[in-house]
Protein backbone atom coordinates (compact mmCIF):
# COMPACT_ATOMS: atom_id res chain seq x y z
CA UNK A 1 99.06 100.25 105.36
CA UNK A 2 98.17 100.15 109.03
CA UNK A 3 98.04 96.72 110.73
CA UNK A 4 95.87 96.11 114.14
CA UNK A 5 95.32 92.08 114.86
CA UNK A 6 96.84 91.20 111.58
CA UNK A 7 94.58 92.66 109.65
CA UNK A 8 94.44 96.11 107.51
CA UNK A 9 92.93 98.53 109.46
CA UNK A 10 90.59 101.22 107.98
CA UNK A 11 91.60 104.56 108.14
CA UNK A 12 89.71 107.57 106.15
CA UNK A 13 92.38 108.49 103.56
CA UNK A 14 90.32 105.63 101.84
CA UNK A 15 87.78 108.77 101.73
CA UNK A 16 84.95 106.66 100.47
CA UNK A 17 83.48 104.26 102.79
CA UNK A 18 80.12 102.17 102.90
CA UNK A 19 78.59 101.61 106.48
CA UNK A 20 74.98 100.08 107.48
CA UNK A 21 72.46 100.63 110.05
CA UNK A 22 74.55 98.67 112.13
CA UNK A 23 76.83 101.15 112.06
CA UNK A 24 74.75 103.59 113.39
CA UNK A 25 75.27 106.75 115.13
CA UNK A 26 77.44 106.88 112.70
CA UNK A 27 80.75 108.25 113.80
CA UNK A 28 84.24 109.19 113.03
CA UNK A 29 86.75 107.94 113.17
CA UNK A 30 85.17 104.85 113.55
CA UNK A 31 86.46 101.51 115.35
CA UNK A 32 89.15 100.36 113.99
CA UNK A 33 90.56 103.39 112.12
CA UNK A 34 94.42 103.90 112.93
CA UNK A 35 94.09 106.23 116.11
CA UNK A 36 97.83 107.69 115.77
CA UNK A 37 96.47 110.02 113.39
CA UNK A 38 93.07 110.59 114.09
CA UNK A 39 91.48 113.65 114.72
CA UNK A 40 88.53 113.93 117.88
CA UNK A 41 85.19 111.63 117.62
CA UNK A 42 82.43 113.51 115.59
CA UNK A 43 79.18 112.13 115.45
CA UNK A 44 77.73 112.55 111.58
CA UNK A 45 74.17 112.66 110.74
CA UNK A 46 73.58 110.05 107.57
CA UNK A 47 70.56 108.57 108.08
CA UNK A 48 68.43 111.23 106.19
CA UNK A 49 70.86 111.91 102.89
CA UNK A 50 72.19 108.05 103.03
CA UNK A 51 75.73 110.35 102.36
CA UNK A 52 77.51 112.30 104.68
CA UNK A 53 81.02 113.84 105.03
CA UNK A 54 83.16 114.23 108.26
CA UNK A 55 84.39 117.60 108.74
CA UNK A 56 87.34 116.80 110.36
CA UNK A 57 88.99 114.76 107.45
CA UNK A 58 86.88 114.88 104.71
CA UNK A 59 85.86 110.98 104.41
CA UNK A 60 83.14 109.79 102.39
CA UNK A 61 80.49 108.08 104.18
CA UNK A 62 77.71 106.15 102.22
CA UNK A 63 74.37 103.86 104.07
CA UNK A 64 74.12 100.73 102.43
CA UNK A 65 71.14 99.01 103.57
């Protein structure tokens, strides 16, 4: 697992991942996602479905309110 400020950082092979409306524009890879393997920013429209999928990598996005 990836480290960054001593903590584990999120990266998308987690594939599902829960975000809010602080969150929003939702957008991926998001802040503090390991960058050595990430693909380019993609902004992903969620706030109709509440789910969305990046088409980059395939992660799981889901709005929790």
């Amino acid at each position: 697992m990836t480290m960054q400020n001593g903590k584990p950082a999120q990266d998308s092979s987690q594939r599902k991942i829960e975000v809010t409306r602080a969150d929003l524009p939702l957008h991926c890879p998001m802040p503090g996602m390991s960058l050595w393997d990430s693909h380019p920013r993609v902004f992903i429209p969620i706030e109709d479905s509440g789910k969305a999928v990046c088409p980059y990598c395939g992660a799981e996005y889901i709005l929790k309110d």
